[in-house]
N, C-alpha and C. Protein backbone atom coordinates (compact mmCIF):
# COMPACT_ATOMS: atom_id res chain seq x y z
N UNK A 1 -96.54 -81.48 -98.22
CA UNK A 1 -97.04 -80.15 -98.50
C UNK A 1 -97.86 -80.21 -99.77
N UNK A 2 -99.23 -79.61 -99.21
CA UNK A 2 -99.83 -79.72 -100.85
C UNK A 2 -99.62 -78.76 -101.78
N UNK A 3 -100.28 -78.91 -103.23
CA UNK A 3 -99.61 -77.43 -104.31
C UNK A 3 -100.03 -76.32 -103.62
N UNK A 4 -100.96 -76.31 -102.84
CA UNK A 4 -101.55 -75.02 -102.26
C UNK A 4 -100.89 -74.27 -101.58
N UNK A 5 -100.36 -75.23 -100.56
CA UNK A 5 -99.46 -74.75 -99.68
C UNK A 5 -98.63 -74.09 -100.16
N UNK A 6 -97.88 -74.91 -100.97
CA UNK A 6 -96.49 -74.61 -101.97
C UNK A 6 -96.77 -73.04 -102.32
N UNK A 7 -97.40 -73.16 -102.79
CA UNK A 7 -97.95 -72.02 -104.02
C UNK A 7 -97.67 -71.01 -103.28
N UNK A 8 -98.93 -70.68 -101.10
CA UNK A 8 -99.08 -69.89 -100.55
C UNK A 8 -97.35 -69.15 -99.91
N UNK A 9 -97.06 -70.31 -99.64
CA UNK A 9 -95.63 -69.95 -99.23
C UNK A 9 -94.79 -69.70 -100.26
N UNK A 10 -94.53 -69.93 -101.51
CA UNK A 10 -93.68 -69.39 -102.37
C UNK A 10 -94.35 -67.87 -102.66
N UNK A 11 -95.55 -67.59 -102.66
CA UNK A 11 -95.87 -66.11 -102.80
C UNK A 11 -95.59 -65.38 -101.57
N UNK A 12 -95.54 -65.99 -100.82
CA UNK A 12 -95.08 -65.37 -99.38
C UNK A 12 -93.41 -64.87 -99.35
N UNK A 13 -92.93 -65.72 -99.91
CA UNK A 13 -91.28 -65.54 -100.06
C UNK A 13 -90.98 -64.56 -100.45
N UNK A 14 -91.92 -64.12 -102.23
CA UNK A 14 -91.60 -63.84 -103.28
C UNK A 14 -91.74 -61.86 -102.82
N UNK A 15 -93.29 -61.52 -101.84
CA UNK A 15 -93.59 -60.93 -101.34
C UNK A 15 -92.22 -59.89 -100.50
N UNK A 16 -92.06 -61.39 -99.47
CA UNK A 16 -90.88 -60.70 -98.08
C UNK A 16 -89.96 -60.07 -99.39
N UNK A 17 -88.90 -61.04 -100.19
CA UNK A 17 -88.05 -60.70 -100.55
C UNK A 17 -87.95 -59.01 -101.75
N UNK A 18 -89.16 -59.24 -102.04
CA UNK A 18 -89.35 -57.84 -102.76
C UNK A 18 -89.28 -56.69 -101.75
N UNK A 19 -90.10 -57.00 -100.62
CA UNK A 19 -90.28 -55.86 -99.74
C UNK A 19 -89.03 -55.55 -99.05
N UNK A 20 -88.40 -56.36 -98.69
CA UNK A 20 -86.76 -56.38 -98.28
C UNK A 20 -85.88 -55.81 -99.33
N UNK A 21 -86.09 -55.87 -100.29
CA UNK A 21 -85.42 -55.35 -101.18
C UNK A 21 -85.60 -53.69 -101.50
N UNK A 22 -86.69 -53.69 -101.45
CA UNK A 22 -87.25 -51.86 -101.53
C UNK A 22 -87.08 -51.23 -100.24
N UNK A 23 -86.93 -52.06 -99.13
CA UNK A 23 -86.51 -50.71 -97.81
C UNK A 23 -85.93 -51.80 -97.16
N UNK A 24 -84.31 -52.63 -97.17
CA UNK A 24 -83.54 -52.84 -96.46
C UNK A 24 -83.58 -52.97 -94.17
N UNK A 25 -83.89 -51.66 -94.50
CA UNK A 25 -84.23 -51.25 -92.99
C UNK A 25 -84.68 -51.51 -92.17
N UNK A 26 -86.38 -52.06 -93.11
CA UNK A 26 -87.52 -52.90 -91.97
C UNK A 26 -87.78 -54.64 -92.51
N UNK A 27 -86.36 -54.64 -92.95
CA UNK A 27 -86.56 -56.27 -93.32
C UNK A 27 -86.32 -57.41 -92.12
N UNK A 28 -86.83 -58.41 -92.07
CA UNK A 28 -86.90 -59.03 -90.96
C UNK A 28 -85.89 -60.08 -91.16
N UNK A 29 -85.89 -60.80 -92.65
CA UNK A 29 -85.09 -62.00 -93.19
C UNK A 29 -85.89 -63.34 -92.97
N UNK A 30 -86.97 -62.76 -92.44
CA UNK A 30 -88.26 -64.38 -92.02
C UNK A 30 -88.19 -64.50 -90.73
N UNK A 31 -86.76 -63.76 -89.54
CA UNK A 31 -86.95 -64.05 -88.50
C UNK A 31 -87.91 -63.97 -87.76
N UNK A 32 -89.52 -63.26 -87.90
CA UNK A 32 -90.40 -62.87 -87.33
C UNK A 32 -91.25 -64.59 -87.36
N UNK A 33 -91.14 -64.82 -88.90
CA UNK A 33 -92.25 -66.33 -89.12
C UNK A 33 -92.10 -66.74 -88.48
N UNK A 34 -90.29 -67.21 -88.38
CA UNK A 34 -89.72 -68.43 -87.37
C UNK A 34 -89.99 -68.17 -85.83
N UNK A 35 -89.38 -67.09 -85.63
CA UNK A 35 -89.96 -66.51 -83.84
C UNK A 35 -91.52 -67.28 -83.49
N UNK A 36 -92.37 -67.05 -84.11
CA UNK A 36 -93.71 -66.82 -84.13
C UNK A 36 -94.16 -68.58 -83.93
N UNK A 37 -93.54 -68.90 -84.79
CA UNK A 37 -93.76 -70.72 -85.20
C UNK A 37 -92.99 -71.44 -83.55
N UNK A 38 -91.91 -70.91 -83.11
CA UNK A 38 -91.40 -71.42 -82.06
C UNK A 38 -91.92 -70.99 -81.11
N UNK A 39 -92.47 -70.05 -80.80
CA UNK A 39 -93.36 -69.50 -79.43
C UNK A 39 -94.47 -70.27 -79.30
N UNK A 40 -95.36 -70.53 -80.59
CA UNK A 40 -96.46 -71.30 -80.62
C UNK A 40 -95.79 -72.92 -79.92
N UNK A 41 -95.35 -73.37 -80.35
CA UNK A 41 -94.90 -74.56 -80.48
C UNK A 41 -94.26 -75.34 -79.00
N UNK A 42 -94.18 -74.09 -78.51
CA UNK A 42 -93.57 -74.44 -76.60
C UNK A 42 -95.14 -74.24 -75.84
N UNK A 43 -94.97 -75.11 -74.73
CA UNK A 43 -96.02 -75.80 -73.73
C UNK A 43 -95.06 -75.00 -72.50
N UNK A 44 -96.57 -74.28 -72.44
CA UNK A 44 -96.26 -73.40 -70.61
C UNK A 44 -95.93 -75.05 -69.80
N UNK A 45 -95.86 -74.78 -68.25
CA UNK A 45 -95.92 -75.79 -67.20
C UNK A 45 -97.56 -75.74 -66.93
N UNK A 46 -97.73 -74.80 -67.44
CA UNK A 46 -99.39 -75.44 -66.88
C UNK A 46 -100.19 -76.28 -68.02
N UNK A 47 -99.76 -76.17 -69.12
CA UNK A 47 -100.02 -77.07 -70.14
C UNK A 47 -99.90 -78.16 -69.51
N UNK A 48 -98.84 -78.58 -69.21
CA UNK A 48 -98.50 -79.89 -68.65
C UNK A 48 -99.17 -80.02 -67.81
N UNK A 49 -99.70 -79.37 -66.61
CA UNK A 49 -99.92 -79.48 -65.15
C UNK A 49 -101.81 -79.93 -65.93
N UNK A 50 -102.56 -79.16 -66.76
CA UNK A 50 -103.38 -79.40 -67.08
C UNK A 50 -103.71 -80.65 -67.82
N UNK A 51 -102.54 -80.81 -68.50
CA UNK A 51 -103.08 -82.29 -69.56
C UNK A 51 -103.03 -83.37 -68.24
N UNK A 52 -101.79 -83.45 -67.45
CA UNK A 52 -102.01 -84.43 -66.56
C UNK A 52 -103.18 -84.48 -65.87
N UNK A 53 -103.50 -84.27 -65.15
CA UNK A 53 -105.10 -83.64 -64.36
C UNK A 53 -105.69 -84.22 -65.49
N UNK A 54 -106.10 -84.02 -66.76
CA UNK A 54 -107.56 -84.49 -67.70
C UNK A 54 -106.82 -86.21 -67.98
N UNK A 55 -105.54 -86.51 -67.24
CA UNK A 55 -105.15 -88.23 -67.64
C UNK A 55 -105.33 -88.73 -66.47
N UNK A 56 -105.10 -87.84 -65.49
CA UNK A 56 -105.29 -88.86 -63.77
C UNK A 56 -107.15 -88.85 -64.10
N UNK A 57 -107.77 -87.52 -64.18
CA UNK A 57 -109.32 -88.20 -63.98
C UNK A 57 -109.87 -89.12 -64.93
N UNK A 58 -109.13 -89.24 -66.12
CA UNK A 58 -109.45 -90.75 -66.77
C UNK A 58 -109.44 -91.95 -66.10
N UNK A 59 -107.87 -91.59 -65.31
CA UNK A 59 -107.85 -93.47 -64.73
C UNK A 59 -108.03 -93.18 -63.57
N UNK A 60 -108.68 -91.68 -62.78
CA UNK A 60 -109.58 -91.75 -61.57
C UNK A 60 -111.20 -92.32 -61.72
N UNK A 61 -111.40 -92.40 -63.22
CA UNK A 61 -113.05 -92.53 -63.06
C UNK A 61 -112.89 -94.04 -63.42
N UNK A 62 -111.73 -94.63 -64.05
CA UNK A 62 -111.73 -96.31 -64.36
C UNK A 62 -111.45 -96.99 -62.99
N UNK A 63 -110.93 -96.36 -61.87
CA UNK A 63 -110.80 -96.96 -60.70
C UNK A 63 -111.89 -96.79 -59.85
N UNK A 64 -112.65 -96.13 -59.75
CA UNK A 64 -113.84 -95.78 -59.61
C UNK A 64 -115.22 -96.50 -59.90
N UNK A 65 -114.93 -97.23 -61.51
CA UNK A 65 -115.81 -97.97 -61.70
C UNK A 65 -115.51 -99.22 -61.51
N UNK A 66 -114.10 -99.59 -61.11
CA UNK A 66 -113.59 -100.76 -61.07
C UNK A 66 -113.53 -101.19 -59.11
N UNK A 67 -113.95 -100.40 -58.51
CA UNK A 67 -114.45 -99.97 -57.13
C UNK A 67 -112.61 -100.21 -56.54
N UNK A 68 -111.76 -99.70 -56.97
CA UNK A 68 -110.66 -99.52 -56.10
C UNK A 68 -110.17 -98.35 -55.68
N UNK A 69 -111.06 -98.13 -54.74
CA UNK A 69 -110.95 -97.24 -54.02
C UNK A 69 -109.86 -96.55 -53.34
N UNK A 70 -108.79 -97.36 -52.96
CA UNK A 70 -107.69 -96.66 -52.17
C UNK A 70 -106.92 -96.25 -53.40
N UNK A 71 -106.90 -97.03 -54.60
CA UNK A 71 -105.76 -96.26 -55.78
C UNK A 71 -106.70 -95.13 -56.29
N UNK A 72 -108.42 -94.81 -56.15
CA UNK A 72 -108.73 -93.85 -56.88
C UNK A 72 -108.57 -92.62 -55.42
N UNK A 73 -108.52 -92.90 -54.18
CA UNK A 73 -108.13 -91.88 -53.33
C UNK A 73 -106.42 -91.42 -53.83
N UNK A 74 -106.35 -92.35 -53.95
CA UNK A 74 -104.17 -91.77 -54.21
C UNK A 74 -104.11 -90.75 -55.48
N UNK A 75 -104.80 -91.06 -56.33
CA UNK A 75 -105.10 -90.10 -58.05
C UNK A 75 -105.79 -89.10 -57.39
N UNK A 76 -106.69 -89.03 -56.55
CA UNK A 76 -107.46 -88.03 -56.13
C UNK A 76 -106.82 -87.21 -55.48
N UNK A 77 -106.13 -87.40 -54.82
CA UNK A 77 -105.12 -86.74 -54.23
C UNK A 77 -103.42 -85.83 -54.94
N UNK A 78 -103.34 -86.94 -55.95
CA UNK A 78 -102.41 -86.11 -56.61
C UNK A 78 -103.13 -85.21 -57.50
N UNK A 79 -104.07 -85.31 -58.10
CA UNK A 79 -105.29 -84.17 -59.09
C UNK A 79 -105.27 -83.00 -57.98
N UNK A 80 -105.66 -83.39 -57.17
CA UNK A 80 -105.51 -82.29 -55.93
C UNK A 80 -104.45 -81.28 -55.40
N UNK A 81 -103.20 -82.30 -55.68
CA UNK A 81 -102.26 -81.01 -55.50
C UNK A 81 -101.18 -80.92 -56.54
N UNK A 82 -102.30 -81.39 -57.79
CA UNK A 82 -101.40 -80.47 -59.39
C UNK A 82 -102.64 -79.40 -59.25
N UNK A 83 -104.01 -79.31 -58.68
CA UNK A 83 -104.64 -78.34 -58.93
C UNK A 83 -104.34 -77.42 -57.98
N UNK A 84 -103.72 -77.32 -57.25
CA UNK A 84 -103.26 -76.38 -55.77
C UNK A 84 -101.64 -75.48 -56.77
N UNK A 85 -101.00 -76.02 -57.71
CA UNK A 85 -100.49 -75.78 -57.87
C UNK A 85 -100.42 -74.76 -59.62
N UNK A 86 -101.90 -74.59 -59.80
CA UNK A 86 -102.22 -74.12 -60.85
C UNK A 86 -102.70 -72.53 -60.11
């Protein structure tokens, strides 16, 4: 963490905890940051379904140039029905 960081997030703290302190009521305790940081941080299934698809047409276009054809029909085919399934 650089001083910057440091710095941004200790004024951030310094902030919540004052404001928590003056109205109790609408204090969160940081649970909102953390919520927020873990939602980001999870991969739908189509994340997945997509990254695979952009790794099969990598080693669909190296089989391709490598003229093996029946393993770039088999990749072609599974690209095909992760995209049927998007």
């Amino acid at each position: 963490m650089t001083d910057k960081e440091y710095k941004a997030l200790y004024n951030r703290i310094k902030k919540d905890l004052y404001e928590e302190f003056l109205d109790p009521d609408t204090a969160t305790y940081g649970l909102d940051i953390i919520n927020d940081d873990i939602y980001e941080s999870i991969e739908s299934p189509k994340d997945d379904i997509k990254s695979e698809i952009k790794n099969l047409k990598l080693i669909l276009q190296e089989y391709l140039i490598t003229e093996e054809y029946e393993k770039a029909a088999i990749i072609n085919q599974r690209i095909n029905d992760l995209q049927d399934k998007l």
